[in-house]
C-alpha atoms as a PDB file:
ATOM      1  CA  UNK A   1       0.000   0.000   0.000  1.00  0.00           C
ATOM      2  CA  UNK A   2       1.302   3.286  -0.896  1.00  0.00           C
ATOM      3  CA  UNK A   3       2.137   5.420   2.284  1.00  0.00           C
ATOM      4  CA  UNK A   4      -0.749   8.318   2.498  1.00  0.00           C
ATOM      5  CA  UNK A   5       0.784  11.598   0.946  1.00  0.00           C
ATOM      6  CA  UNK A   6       2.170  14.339   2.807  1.00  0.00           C
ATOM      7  CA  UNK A   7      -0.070  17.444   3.365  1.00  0.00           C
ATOM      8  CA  UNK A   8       0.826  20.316   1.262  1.00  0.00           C
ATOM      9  CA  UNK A   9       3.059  23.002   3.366  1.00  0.00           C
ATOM     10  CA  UNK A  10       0.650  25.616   3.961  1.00  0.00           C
ATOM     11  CA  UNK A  11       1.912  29.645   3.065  1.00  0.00           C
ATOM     12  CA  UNK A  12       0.951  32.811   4.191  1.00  0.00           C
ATOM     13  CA  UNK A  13      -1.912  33.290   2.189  1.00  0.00           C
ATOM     14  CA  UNK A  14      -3.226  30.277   3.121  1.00  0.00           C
ATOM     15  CA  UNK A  15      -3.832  31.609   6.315  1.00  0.00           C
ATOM     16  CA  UNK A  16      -6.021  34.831   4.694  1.00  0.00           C
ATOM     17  CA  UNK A  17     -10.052  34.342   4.033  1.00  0.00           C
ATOM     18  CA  UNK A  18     -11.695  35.974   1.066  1.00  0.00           C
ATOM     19  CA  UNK A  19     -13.043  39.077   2.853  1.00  0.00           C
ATOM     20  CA  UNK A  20     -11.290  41.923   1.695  1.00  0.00           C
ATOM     21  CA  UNK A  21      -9.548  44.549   4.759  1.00  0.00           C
ATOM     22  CA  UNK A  22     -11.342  47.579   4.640  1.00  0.00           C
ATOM     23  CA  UNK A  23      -9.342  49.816   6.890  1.00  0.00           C
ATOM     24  CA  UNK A  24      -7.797  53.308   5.426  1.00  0.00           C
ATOM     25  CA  UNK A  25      -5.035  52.995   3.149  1.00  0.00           C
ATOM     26  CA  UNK A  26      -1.996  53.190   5.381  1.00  0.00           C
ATOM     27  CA  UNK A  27      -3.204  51.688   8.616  1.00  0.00           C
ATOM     28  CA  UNK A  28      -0.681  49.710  10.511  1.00  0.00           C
ATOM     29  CA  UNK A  29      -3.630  46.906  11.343  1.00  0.00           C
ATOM     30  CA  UNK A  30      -1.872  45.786   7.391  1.00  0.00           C
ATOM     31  CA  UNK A  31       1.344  44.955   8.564  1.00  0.00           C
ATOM     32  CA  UNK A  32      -0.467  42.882  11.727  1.00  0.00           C
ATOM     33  CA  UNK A  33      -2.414  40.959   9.503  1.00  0.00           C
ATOM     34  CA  UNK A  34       0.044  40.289   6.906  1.00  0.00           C
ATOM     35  CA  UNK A  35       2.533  39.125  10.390  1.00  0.00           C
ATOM     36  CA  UNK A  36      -0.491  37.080  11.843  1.00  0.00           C
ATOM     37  CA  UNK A  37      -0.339  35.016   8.885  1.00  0.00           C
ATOM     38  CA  UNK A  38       3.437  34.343   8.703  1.00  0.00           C
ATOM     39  CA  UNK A  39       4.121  33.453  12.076  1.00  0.00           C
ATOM     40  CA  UNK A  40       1.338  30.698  11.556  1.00  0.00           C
ATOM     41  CA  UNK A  41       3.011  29.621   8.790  1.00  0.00           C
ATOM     42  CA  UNK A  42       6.707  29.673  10.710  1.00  0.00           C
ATOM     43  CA  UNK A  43       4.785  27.981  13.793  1.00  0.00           C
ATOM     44  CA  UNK A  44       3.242  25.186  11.527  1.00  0.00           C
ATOM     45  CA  UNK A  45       0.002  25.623  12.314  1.00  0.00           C
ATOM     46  CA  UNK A  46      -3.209  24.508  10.404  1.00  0.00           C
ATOM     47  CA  UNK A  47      -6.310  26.673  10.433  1.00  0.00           C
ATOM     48  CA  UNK A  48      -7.960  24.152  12.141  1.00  0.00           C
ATOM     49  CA  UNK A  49      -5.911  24.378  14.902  1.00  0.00           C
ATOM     50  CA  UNK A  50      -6.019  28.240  15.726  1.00  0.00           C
ATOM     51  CA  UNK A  51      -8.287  30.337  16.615  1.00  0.00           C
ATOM     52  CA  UNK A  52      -8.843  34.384  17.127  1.00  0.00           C
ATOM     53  CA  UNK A  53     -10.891  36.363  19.207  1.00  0.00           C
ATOM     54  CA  UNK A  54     -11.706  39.992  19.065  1.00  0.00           C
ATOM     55  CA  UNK A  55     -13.890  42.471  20.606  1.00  0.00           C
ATOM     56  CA  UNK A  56     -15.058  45.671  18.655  1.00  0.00           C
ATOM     57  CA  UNK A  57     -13.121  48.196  16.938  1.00  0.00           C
ATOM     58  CA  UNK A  58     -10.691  49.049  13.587  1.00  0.00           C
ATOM     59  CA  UNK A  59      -8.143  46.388  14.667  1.00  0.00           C
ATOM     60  CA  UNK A  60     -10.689  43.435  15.976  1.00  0.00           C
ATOM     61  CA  UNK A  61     -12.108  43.151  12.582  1.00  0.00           C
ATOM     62  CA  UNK A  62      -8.834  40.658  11.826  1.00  0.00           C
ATOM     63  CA  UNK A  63     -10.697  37.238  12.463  1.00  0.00           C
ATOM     64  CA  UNK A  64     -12.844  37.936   9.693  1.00  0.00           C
ATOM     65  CA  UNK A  65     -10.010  37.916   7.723  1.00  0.00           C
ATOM     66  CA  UNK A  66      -8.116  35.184   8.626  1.00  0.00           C
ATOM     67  CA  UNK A  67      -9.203  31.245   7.499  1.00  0.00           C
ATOM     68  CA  UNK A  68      -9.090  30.372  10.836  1.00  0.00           C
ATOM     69  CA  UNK A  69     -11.911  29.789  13.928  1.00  0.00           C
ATOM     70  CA  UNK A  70     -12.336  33.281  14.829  1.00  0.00           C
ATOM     71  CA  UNK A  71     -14.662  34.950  17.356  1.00  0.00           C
ATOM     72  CA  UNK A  72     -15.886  38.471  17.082  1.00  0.00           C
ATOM     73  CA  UNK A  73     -17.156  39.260  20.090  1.00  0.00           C
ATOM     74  CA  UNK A  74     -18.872  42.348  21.973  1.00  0.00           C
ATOM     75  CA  UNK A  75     -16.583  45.294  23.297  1.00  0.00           C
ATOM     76  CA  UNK A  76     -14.117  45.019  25.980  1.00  0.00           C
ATOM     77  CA  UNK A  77     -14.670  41.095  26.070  1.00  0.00           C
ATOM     78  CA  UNK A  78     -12.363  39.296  23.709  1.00  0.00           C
ATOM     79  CA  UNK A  79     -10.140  38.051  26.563  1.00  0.00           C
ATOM     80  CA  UNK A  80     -13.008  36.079  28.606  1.00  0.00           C
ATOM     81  CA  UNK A  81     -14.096  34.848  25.711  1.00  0.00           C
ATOM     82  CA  UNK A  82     -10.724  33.384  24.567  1.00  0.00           C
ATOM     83  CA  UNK A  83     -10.102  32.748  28.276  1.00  0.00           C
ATOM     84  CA  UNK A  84     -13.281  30.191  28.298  1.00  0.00           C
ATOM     85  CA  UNK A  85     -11.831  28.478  24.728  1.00  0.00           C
ATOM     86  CA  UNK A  86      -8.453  27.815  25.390  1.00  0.00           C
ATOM     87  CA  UNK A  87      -9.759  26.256  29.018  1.00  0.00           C
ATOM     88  CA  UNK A  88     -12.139  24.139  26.979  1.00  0.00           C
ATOM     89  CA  UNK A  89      -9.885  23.640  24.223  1.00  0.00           C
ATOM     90  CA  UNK A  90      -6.314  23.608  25.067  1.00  0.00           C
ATOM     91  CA  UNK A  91      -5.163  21.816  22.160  1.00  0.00           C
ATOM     92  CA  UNK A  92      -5.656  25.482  19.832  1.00  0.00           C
ATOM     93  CA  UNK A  93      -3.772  27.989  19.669  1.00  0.00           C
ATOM     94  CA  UNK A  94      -5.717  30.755  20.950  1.00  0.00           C
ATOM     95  CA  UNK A  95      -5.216  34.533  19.539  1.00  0.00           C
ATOM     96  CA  UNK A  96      -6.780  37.593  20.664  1.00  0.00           C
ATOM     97  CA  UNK A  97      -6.601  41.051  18.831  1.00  0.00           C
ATOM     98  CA  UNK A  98      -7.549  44.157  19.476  1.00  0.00           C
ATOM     99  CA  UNK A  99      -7.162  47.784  20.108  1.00  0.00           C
ATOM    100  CA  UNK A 100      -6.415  50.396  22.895  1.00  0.00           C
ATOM    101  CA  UNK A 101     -10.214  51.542  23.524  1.00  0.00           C
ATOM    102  CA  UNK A 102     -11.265  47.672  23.415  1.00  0.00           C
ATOM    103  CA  UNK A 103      -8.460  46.519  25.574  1.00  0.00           C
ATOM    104  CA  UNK A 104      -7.554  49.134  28.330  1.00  0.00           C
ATOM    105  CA  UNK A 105     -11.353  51.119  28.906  1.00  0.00           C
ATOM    106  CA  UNK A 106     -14.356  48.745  28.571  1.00  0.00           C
ATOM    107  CA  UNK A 107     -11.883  45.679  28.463  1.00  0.00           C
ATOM    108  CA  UNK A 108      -9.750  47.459  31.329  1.00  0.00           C
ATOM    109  CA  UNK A 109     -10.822  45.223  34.080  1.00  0.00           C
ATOM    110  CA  UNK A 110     -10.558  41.512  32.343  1.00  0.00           C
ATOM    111  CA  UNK A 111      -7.330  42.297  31.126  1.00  0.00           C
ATOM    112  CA  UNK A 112      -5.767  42.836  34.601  1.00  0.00           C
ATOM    113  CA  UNK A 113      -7.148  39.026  35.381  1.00  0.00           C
ATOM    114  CA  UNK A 114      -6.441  38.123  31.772  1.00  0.00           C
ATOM    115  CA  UNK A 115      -2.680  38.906  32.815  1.00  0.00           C
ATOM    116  CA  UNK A 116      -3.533  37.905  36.570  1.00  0.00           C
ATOM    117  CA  UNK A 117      -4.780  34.576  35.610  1.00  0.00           C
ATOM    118  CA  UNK A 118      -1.628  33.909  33.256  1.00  0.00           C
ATOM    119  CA  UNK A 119      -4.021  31.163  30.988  1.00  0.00           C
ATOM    120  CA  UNK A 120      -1.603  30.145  27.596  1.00  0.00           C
ATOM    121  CA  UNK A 121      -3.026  32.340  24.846  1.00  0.00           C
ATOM    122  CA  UNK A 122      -1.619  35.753  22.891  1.00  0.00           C
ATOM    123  CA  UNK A 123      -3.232  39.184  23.358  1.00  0.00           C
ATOM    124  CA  UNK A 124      -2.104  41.649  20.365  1.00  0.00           C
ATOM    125  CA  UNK A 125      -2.949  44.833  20.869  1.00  0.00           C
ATOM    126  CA  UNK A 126      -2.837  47.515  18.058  1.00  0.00           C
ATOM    127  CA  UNK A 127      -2.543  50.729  19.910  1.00  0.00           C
ATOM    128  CA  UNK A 128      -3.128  53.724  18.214  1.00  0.00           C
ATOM    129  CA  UNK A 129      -3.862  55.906  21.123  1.00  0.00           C
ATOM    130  CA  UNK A 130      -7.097  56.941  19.124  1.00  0.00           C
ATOM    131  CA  UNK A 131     -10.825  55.559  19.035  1.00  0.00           C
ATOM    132  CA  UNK A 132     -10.834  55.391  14.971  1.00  0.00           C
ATOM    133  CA  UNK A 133     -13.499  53.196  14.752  1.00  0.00           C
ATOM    134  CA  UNK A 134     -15.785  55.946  16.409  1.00  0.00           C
ATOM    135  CA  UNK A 135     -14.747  59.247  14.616  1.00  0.00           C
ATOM    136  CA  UNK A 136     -11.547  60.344  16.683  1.00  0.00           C
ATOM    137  CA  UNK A 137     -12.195  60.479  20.082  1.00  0.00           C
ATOM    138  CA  UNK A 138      -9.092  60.248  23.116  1.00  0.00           C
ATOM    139  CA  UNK A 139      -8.631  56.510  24.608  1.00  0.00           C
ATOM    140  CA  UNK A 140      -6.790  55.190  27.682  1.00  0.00           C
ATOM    141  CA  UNK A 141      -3.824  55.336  25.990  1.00  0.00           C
ATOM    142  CA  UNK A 142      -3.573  58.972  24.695  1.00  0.00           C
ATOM    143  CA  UNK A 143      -1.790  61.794  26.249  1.00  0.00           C
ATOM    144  CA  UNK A 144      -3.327  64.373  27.602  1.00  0.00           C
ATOM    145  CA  UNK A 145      -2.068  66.974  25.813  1.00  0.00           C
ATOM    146  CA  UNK A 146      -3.756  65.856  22.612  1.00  0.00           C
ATOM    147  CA  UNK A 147      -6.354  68.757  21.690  1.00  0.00           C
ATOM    148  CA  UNK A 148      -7.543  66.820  18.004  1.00  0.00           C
ATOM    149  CA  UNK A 149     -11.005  65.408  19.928  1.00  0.00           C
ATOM    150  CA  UNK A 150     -13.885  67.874  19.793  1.00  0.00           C
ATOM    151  CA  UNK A 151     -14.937  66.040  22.927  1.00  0.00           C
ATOM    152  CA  UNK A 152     -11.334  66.718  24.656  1.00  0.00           C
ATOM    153  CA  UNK A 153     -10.350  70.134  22.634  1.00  0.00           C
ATOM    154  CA  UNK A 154      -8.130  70.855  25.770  1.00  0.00           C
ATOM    155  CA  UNK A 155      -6.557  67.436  25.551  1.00  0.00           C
ATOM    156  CA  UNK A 156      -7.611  64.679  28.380  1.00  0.00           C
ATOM    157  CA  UNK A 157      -5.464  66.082  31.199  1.00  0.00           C
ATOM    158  CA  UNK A 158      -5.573  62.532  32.668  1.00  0.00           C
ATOM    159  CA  UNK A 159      -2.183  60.492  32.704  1.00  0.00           C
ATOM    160  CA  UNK A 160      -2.431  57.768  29.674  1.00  0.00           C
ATOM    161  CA  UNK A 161      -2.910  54.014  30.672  1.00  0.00           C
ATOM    162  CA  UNK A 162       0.660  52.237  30.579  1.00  0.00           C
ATOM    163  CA  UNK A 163      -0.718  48.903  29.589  1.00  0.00           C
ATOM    164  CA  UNK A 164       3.343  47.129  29.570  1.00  0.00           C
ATOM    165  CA  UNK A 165       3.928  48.700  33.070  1.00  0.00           C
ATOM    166  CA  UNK A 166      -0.121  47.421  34.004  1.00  0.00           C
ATOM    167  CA  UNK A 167       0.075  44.146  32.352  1.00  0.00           C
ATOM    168  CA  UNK A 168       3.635  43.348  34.372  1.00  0.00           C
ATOM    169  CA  UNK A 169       2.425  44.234  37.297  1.00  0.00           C
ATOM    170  CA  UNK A 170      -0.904  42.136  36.959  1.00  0.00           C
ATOM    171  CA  UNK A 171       0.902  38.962  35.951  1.00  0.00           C
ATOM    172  CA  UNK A 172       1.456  38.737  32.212  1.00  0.00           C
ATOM    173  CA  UNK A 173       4.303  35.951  31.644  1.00  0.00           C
ATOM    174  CA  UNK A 174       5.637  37.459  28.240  1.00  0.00           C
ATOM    175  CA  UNK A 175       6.230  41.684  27.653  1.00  0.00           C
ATOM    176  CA  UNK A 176       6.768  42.981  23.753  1.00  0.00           C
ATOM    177  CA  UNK A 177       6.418  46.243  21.930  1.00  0.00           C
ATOM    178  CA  UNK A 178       6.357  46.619  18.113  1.00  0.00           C
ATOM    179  CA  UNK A 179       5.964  48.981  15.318  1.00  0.00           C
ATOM    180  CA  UNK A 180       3.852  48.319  12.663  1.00  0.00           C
ATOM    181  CA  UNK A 181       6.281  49.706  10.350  1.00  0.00           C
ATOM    182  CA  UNK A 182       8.565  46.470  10.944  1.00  0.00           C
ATOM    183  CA  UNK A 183       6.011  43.864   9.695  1.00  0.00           C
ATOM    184  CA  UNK A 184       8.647  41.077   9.727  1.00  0.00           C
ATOM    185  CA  UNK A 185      10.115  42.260  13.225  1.00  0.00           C
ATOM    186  CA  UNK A 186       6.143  41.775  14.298  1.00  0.00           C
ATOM    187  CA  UNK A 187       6.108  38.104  12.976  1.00  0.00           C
ATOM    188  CA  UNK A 188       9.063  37.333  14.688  1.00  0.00           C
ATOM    189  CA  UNK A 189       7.658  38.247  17.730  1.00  0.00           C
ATOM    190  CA  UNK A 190       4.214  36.780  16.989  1.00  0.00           C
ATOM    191  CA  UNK A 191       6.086  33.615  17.081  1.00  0.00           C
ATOM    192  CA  UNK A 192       7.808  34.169  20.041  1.00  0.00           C
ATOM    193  CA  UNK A 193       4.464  35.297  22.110  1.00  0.00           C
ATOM    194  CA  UNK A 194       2.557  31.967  20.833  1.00  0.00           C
ATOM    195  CA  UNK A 195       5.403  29.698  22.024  1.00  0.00           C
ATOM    196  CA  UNK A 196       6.054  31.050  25.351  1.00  0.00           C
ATOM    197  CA  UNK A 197       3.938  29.340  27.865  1.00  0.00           C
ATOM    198  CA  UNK A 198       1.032  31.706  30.182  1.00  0.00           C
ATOM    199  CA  UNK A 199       0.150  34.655  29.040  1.00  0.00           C
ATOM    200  CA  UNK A 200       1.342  36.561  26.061  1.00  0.00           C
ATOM    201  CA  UNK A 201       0.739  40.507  25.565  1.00  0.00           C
ATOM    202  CA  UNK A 202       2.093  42.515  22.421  1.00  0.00           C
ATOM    203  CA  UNK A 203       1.301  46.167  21.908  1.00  0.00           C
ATOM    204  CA  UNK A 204       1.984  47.347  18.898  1.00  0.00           C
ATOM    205  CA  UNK A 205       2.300  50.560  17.374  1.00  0.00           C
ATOM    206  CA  UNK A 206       0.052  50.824  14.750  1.00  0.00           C
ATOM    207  CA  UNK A 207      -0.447  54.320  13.527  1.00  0.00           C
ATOM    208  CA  UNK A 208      -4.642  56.037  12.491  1.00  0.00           C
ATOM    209  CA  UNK A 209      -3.552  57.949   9.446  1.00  0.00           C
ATOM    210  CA  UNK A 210      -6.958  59.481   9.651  1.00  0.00           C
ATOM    211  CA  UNK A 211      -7.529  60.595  13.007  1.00  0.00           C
ATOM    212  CA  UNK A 212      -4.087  60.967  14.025  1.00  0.00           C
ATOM    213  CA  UNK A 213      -1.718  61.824  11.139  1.00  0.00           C
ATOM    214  CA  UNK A 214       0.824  63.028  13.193  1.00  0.00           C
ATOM    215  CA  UNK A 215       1.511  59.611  14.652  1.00  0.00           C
ATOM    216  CA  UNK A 216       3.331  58.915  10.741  1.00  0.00           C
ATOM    217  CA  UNK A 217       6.091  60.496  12.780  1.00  0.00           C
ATOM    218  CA  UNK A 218       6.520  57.376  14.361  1.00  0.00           C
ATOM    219  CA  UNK A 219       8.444  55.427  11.924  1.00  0.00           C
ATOM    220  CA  UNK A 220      11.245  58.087  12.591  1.00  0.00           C
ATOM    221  CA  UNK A 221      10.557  58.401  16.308  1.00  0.00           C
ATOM    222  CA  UNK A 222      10.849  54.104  16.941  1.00  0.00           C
ATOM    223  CA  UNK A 223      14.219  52.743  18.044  1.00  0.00           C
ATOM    224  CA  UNK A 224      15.215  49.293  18.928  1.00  0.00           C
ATOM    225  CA  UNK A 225      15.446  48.454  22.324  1.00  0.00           C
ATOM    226  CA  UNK A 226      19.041  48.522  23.426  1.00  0.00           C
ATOM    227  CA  UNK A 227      18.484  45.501  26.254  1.00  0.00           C
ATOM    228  CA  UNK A 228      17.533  42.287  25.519  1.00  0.00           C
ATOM    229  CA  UNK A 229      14.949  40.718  27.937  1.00  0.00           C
ATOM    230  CA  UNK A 230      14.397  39.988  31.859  1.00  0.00           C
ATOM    231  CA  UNK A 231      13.173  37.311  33.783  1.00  0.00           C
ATOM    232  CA  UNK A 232      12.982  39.489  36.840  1.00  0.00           C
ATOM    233  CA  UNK A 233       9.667  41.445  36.833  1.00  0.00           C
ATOM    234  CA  UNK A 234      11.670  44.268  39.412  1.00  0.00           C
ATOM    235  CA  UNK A 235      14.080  45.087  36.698  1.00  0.00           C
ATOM    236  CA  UNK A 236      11.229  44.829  33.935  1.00  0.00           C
ATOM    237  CA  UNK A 237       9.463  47.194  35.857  1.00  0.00           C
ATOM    238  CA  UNK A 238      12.344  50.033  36.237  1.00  0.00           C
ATOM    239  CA  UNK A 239      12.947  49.572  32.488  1.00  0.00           C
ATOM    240  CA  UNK A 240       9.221  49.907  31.732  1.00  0.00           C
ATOM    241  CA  UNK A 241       8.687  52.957  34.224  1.00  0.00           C
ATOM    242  CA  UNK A 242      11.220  55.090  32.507  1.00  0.00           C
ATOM    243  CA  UNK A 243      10.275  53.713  28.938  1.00  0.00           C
ATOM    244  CA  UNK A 244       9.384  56.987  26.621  1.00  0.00           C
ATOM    245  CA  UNK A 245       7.253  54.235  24.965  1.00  0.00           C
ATOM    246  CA  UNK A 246       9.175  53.589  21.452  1.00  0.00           C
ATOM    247  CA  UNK A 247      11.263  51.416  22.409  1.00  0.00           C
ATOM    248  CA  UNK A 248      10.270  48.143  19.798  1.00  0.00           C
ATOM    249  CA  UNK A 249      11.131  45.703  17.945  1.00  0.00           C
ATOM    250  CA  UNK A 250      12.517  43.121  21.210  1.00  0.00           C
ATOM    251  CA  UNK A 251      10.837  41.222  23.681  1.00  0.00           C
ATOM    252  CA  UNK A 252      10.610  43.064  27.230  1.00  0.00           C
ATOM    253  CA  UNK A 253      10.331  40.616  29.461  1.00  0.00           C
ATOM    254  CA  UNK A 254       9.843  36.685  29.557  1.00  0.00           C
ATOM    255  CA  UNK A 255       8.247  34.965  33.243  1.00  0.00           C
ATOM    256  CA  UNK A 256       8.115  31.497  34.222  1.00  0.00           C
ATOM    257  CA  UNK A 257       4.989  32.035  36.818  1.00  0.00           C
ATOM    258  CA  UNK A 258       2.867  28.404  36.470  1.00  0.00           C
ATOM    259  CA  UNK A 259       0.109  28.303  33.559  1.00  0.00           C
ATOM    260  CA  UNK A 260      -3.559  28.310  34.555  1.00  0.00           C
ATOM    261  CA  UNK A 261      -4.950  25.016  32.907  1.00  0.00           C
ATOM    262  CA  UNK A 262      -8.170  23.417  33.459  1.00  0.00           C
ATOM    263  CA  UNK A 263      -7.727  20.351  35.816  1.00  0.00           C
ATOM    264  CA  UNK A 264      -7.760  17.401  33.061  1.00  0.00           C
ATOM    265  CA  UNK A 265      -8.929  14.986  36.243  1.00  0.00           C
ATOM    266  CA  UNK A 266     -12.537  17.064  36.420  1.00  0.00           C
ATOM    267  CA  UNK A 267     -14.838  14.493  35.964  1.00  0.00           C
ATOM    268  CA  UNK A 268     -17.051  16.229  32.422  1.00  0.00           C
ATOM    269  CA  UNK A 269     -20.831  15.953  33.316  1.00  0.00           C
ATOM    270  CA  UNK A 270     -23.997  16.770  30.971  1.00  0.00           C
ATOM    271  CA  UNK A 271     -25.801  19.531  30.695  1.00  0.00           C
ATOM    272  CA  UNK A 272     -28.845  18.104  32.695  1.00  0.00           C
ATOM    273  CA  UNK A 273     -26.537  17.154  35.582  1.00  0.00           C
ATOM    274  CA  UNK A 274     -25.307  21.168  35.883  1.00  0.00           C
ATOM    275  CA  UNK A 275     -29.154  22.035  35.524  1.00  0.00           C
ATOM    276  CA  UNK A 276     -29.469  19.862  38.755  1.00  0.00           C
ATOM    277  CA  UNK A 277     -26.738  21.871  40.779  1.00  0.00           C
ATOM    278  CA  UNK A 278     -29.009  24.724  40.934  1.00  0.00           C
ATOM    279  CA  UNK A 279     -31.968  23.580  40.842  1.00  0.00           C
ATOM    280  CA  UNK A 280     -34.322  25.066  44.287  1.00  0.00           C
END
């Protein structure tokens, strides 16, 4: 009998579904995509055997185009959601993407137990320090000295959310920062992030060429990081604390806390047997 032929090596755009992107010419949320696919092709992944969640906004709009299981879920809730799957399912890979306003304001609270919790999936977070989806408006993550909001026209005057600094201190296992003007840079790390065990955040800079033009600045402003990782969250966290923020292209900080995993023993019941539990 002749020995059952070998699958055909998947490539990048293998990885890409047949819904075209429709975010402005120029966003960074491109060179994410484009990365998304290559590191799943440098991991050896199958479709079948990853899967990405996203809330609501410009960046979570990825899943739909990716051949992949995706979730797009309501705002601020991607991470519970892909917190639930990887539990049930721990045999995908388990992506979440998303953007400042989805991740650090309505999201703000599960992402400090997202990174508290420490279960083995990705978070990539396209930061853009801008609410594009929703005409322009200041997030967590924009300074507050920016006046371009006709709801802040005096800037926010409230200190921006530090989500590296945050997501340390709350437990997140793997650190990265990287510029959406270094696509292959962002695969690299993509790759890294996936195979690192716990939890895995990446904020990258990804600039709104609509709302905020001035961030195109930021492909002169990036730098790579002169230090290679930590282990120790202390010196992490003096590194991060006097971080002007463009720092990129390395990863920040690697942990070896314990993964939360479901308990494999748990006896799996039906549905009518939970009904029972609460039953009056």
């Amino acid at each position: 009998m002749d020995a059952p032929a070998e699958r055909k090596k998947l490539a990048a755009r293998d990885f890409k579904s047949d819904i075209k992107p429709i975010w402005c010419p120029g966003c960074g949320d491109y060179a994410v995509l484009n990365a998304l696919t290559k590191a799943f092709v440098e991991l050896g992944r199958t479709p079948e055997q990853i899967a990405v969640v996203s809330g609501i906004g410009c960046s979570s709009r990825i899943p739909a185009y990716l051949s992949a299981y995706g979730f797009h879920g309501v705002h601020g809730r991607a991470l519970p959601i892909a917190t639930g799957l990887k539990l049930a399912r721990p045999d995908l890979t388990v992506v979440v993407t998303g953007g400042d306003g989805d991740g650090f304001s309505i999201g703000g609270n599960h992402f400090l137990h997202a990174c508290r919790r420490n279960v083995d999936l990705t978070y990539i977070v396209m930061d853009n320090q801008v609410y594009g989806m929703t005409k322009g408006q200041a997030s967590p993550t924009t300074a507050p000295d920016w006046e371009g909001s006709k709801l802040t026209p005096e800037g926010t005057r409230i200190n921006p959310f530090q989500p590296l600094v945050i997501g340390l201190a709350s437990g997140a296992n793997f650190i990265a920062r990287v510029s959406s003007s270094d696509p292959i840079n962002i695969a690299q790390i993509i790759v890294q992030a996936i195979g690192h065990p716990g939890f895995s955040l990446v904020q990258v800079l990804s600039p709104c060429i609509t709302f905020r033009p001035d961030q195109q600045a930021w492909r002169d402003q990036v730098r790579t990081a002169s230090v290679d990782f930590t282990g120790d969250a202390a010196r992490a966290a003096r590194r991060l604390m006097t971080d002007d923020g463009f720092n990129v292209g390395k990863v920040l900080f690697k942990g070896n806390r314990p993964v939360f995993e479901h308990d494999a023993a748990t006896k799996p019941c039906s549905v009518a047997e939970l009904d029972l539990e609460f039953a009056l």
